[in-house]
N, C-alpha and C. Protein backbone atom coordinates (compact mmCIF):
# COMPACT_ATOMS: atom_id res chain seq x y z
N UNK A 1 0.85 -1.18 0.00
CA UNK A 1 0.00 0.00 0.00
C UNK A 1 0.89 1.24 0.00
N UNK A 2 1.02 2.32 -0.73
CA UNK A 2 0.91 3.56 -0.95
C UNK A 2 0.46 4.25 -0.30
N UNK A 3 1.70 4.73 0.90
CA UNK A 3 1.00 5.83 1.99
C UNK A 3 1.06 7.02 1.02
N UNK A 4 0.20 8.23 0.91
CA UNK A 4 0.38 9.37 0.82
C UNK A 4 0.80 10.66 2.02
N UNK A 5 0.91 11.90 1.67
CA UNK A 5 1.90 12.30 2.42
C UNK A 5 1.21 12.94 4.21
N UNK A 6 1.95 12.16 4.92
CA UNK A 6 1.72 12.56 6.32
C UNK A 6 0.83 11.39 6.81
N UNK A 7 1.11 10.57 5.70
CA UNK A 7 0.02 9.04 6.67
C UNK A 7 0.89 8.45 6.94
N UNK A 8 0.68 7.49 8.17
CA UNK A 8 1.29 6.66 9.23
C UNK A 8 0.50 5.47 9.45
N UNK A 9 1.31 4.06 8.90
CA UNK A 9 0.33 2.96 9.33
C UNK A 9 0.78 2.72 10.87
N UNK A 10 -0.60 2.57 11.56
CA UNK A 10 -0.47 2.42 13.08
C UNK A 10 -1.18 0.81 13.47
N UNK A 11 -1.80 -0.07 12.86
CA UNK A 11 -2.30 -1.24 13.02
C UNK A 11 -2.10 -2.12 11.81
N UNK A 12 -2.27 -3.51 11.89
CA UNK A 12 -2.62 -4.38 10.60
C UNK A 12 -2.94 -5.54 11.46
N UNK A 13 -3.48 -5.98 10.50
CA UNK A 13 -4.61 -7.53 10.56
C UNK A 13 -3.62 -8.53 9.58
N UNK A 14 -3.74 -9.76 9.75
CA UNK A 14 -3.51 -10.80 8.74
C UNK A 14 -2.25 -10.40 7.44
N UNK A 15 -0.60 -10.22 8.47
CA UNK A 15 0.30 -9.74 7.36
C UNK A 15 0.08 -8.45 6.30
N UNK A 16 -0.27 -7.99 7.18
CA UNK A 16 -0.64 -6.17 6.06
C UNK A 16 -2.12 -6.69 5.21
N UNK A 17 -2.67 -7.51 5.62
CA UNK A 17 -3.86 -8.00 4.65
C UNK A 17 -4.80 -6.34 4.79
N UNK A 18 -4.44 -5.88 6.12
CA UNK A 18 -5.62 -5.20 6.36
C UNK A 18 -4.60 -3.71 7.34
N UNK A 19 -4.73 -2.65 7.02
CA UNK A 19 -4.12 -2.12 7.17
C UNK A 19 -4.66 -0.52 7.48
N UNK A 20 -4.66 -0.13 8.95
CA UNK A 20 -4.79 1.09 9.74
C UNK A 20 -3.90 2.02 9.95
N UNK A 21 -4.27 2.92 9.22
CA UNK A 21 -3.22 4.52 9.20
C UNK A 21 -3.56 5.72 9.57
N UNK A 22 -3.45 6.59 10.06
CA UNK A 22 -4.42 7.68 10.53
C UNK A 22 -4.97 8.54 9.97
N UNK A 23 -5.13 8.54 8.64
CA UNK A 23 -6.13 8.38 7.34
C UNK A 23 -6.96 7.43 7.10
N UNK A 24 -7.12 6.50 6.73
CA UNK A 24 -7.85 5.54 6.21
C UNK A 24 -7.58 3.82 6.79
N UNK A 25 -8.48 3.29 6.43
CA UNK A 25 -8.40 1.83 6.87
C UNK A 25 -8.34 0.71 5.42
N UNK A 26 -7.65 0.29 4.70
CA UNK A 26 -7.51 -0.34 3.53
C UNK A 26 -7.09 -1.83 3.81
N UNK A 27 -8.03 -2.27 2.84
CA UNK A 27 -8.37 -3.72 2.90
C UNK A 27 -7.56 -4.78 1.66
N UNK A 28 -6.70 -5.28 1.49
CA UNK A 28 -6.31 -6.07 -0.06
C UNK A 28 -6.13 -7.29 0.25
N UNK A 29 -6.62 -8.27 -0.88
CA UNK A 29 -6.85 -9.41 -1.36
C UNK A 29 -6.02 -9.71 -2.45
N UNK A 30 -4.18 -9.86 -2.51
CA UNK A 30 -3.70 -9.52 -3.80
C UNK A 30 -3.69 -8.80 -4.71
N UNK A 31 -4.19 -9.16 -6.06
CA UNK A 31 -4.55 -8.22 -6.77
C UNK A 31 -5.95 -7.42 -7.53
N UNK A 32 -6.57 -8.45 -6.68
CA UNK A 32 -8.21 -8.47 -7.68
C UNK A 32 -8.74 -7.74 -6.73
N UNK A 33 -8.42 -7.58 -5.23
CA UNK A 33 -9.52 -6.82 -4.43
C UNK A 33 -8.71 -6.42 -3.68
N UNK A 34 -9.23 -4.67 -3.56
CA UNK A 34 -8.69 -3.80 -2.67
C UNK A 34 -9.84 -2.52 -2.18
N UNK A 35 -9.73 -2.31 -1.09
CA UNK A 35 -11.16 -1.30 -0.39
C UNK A 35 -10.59 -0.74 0.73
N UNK A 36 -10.24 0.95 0.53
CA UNK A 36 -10.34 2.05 1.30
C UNK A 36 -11.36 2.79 2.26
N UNK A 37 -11.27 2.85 3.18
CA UNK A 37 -12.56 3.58 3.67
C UNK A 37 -11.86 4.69 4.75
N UNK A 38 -12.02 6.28 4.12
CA UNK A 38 -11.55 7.16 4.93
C UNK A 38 -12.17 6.87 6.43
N UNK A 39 -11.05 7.33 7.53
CA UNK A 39 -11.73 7.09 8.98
C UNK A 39 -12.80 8.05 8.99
N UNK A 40 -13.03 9.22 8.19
CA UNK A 40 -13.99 10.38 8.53
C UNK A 40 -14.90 9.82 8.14
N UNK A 41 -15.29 8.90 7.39
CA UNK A 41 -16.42 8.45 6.45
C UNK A 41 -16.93 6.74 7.12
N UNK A 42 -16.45 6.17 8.59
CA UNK A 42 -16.79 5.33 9.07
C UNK A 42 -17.99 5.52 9.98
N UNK A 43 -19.07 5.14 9.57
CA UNK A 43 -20.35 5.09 10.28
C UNK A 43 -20.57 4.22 11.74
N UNK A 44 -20.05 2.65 11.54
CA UNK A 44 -20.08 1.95 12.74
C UNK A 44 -18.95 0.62 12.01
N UNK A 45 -18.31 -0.07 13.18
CA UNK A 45 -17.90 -0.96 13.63
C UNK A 45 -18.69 -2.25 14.14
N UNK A 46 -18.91 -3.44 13.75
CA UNK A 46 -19.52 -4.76 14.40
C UNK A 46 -18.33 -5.62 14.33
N UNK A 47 -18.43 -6.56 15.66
CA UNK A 47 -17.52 -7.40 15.89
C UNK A 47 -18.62 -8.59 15.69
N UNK A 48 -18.69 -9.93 14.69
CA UNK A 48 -20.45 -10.58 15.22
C UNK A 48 -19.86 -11.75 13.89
N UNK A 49 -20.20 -13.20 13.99
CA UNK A 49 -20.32 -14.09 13.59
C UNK A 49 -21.03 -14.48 12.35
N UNK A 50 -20.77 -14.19 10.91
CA UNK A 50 -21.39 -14.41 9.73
C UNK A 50 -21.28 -16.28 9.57
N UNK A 51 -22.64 -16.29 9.00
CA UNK A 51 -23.53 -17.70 9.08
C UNK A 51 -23.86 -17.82 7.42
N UNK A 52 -23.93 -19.15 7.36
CA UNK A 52 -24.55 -19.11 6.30
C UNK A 52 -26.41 -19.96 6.76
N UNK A 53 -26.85 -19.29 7.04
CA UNK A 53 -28.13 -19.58 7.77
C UNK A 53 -29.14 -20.53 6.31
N UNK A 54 -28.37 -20.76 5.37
CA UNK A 54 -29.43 -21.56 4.42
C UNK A 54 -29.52 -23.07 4.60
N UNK A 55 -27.95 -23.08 5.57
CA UNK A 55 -27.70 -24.63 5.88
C UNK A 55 -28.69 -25.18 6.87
N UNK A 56 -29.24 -24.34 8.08
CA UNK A 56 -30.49 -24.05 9.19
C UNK A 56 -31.60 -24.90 8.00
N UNK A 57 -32.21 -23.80 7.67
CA UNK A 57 -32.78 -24.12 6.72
C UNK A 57 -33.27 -25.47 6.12
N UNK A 58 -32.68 -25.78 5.04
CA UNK A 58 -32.47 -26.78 4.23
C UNK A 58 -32.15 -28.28 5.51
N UNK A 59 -31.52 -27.70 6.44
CA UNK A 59 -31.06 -29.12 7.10
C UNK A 59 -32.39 -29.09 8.50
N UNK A 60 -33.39 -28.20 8.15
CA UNK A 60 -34.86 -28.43 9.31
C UNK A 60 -36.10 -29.02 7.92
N UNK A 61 -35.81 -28.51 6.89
CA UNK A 61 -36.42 -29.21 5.81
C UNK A 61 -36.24 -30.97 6.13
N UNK A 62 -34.78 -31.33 5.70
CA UNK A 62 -34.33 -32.40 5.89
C UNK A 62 -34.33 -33.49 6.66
N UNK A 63 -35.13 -32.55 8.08
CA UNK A 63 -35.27 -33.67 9.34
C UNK A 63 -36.71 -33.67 9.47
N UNK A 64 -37.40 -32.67 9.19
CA UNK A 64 -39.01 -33.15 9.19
C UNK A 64 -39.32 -34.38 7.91
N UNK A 65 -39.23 -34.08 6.88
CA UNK A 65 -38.91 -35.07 5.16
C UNK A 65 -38.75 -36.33 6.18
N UNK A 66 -37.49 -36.52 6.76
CA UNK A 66 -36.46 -37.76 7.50
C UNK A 66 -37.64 -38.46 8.34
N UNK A 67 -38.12 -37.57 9.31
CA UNK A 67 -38.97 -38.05 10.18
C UNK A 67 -40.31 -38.33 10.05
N UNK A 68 -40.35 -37.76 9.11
CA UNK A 68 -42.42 -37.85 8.25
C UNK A 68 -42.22 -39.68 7.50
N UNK A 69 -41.27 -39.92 6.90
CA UNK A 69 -40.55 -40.50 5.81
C UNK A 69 -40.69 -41.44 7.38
N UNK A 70 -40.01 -41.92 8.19
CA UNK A 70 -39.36 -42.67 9.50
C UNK A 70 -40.79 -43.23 10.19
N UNK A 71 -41.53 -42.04 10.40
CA UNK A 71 -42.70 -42.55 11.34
C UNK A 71 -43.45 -42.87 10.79
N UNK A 72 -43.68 -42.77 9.40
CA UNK A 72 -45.05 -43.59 8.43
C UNK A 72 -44.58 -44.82 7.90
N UNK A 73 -43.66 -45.51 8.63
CA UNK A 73 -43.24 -47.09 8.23
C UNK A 73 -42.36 -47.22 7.16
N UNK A 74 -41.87 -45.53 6.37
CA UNK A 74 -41.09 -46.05 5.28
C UNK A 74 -39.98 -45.86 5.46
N UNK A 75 -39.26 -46.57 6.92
CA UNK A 75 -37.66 -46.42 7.45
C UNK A 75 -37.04 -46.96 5.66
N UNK A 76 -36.70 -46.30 5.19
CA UNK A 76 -36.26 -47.09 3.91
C UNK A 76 -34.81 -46.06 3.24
N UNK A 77 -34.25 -46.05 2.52
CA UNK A 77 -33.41 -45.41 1.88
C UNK A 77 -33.41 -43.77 2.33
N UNK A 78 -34.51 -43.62 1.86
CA UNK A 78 -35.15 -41.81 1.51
C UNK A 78 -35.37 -41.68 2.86
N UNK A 79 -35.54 -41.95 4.14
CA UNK A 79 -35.62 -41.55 5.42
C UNK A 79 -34.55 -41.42 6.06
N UNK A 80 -33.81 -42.72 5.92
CA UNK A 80 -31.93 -42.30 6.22
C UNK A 80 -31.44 -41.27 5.29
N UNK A 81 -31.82 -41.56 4.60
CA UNK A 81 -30.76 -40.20 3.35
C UNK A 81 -31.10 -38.96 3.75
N UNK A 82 -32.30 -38.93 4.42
CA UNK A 82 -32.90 -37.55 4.76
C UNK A 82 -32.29 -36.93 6.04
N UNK A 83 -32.27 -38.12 6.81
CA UNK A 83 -31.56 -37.43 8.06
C UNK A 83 -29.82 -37.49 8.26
N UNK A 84 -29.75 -38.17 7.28
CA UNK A 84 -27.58 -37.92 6.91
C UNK A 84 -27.76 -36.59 6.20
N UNK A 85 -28.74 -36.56 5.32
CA UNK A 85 -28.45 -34.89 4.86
C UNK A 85 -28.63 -33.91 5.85
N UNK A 86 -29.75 -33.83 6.66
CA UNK A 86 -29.84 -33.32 7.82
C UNK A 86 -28.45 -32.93 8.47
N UNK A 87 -27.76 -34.57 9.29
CA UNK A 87 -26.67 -34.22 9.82
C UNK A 87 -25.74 -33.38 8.74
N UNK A 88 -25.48 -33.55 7.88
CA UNK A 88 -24.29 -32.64 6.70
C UNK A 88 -24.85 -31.12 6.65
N UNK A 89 -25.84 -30.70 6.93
CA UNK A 89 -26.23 -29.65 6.76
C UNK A 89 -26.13 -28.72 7.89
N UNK A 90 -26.51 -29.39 8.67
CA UNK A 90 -26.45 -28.63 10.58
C UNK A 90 -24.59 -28.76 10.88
N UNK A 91 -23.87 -29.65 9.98
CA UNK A 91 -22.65 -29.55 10.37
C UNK A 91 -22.16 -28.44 9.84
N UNK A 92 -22.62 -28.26 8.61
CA UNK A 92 -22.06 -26.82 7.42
C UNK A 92 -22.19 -26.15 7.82
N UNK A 93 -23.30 -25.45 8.83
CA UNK A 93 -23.48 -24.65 9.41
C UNK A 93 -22.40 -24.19 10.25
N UNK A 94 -22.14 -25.13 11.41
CA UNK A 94 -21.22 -24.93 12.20
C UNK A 94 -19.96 -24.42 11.63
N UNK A 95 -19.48 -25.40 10.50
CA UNK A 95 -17.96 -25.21 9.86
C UNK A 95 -17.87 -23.90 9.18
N UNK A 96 -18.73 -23.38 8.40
CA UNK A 96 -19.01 -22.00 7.84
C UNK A 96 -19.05 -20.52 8.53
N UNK A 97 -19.16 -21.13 10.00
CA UNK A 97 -19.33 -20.22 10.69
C UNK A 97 -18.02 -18.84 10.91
N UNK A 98 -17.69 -17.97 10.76
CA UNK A 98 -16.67 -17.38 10.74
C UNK A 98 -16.75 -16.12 11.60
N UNK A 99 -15.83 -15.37 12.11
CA UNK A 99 -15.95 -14.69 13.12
C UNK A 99 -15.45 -13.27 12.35
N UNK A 100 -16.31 -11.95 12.26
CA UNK A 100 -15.38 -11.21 11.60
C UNK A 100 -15.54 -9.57 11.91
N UNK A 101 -15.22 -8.48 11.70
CA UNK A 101 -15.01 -7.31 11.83
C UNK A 101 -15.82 -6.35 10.84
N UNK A 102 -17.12 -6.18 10.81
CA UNK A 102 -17.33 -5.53 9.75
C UNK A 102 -17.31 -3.89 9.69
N UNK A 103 -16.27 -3.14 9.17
CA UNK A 103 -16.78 -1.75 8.90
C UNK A 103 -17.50 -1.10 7.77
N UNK A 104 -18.42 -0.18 8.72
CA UNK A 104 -19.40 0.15 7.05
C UNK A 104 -18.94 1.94 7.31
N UNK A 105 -19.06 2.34 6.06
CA UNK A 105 -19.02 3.53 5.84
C UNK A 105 -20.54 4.54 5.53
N UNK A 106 -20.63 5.60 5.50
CA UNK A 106 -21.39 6.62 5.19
C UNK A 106 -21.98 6.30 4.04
N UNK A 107 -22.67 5.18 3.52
CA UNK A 107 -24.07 5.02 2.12
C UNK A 107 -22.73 4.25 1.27
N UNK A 108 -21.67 4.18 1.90
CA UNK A 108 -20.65 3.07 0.53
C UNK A 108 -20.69 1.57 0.99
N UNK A 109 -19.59 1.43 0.70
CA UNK A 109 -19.03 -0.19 0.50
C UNK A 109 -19.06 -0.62 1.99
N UNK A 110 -19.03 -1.59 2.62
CA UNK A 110 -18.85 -2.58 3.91
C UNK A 110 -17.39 -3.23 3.55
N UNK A 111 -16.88 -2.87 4.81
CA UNK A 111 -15.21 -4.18 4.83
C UNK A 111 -15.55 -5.05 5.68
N UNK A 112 -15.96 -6.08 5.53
CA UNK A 112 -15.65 -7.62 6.21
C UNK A 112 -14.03 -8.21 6.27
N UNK A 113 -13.86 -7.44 7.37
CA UNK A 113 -12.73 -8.71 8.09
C UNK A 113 -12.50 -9.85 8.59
N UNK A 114 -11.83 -10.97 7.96
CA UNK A 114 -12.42 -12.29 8.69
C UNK A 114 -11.25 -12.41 9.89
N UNK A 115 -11.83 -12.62 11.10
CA UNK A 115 -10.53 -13.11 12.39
C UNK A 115 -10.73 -13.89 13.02
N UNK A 116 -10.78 -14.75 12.28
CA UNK A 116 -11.21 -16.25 12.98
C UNK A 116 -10.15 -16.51 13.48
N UNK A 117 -8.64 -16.23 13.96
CA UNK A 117 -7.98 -16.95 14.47
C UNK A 117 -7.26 -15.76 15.53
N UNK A 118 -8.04 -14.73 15.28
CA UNK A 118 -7.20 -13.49 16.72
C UNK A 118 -8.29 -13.84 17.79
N UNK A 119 -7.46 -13.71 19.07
CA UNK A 119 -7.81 -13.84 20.19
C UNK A 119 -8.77 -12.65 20.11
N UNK A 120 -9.76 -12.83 21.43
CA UNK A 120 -10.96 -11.72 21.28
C UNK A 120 -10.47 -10.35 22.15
N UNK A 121 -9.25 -10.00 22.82
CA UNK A 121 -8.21 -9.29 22.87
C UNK A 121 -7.70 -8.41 22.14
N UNK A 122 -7.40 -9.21 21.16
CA UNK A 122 -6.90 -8.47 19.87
C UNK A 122 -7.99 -7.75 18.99
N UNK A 123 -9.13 -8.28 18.99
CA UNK A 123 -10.02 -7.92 18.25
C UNK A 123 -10.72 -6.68 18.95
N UNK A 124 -10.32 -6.83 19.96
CA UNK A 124 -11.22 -5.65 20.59
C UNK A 124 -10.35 -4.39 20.69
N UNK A 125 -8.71 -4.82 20.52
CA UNK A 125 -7.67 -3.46 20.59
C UNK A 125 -7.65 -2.90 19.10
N UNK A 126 -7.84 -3.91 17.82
CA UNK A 126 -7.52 -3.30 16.36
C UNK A 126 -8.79 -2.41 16.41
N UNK A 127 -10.35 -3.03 17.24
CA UNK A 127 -11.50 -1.80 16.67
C UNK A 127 -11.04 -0.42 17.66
N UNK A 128 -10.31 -1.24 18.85
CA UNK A 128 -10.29 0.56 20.13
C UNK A 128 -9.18 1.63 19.19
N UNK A 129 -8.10 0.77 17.85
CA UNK A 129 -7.37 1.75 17.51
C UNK A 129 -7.55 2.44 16.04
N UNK A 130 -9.22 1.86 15.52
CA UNK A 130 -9.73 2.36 14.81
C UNK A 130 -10.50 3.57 15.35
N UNK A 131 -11.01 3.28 16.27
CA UNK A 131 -11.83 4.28 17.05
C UNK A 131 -11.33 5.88 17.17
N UNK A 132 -9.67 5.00 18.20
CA UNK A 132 -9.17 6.41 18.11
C UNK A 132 -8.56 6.91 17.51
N UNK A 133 -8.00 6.47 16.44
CA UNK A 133 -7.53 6.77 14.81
C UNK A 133 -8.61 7.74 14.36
N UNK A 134 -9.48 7.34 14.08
CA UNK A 134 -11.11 8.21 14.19
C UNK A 134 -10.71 9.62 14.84
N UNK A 135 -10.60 9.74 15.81
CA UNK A 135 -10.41 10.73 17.14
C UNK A 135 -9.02 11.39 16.82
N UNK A 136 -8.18 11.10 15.95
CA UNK A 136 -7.28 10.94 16.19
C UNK A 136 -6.48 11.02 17.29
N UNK A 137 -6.65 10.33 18.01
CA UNK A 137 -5.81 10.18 19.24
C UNK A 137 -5.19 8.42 18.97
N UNK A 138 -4.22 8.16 18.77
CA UNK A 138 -3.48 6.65 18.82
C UNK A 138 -2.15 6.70 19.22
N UNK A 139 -2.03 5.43 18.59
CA UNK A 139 -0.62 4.64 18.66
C UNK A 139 -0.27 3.60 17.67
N UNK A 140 1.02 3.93 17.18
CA UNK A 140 1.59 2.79 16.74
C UNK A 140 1.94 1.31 16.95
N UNK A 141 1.53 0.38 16.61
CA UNK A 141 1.81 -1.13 17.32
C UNK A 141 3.09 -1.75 16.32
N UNK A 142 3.49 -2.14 17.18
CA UNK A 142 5.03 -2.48 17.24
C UNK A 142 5.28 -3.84 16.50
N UNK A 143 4.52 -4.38 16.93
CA UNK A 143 4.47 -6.01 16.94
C UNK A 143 3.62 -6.46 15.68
């Protein structure tokens, strides 16, 4: 990333994946995806668990089918198959589950950060030094 003049990166996420300066907060994915969002132009911060809630779904379909299929005598193929899909579906759920950082800006774009593997510590110091990046009041992190 391309500081311009009098910016200072003071945070990063995931090897510079994600990167806090006391200008802006910029997001890159190699080369195909990259997303700026001035700190003046940050509306709110969520720290909160994205789901893919179709797996819910499809896998409560799957166990009524299973069990309608089970209790009317036709324990047969299509009643097990119904409730192994069941189990595969309520598992997807779980495995899909990801933990992440979303900032939205003033009527633009949303940055989804995924931090599934920072302690909830950390997650709570990168949003306190967005905050006061915001304010400008911060600090540089070292580490």
């Amino acid at each position: 990333m391309t500081l311009v003049e009098n910016e200072k990166n003071l945070d990063f996420l995931e090897k510079n994946a994600v990167v806090l300066t006391n200008y802006r907060i910029t997001k890159e994915d190699g080369n195909s995806y990259k997303i700026s969002i001035f700190l003046k132009n940050i509306s709110s911060i969520i720290a909160h668990y994205k789901t893919e809630p179709i797996f819910i779904v499809l896998g409560t379909v799957s166990l009524i089918a299973g069990i309608i299929l089970v209790l009317h005598g036709d324990f047969n193929s299509f009643g097990i198959a119904s409730l192994i899909l069941c189990a595969i579906l309520f598992a997807a759920y779980f495995l899909t589950k990801k933990h992440v950082i979303t900032v939205s800006s003033n009527g633009g774009e949303k940055m989804v950060i995924e931090v599934q593997k920072k302690s909830h510590e950390r997650i709570e110091e990168f949003i306190t030094n967005i905050q006061q990046a915001k304010q400008g009041k911060y600090y540089i992190r070292c580490s």
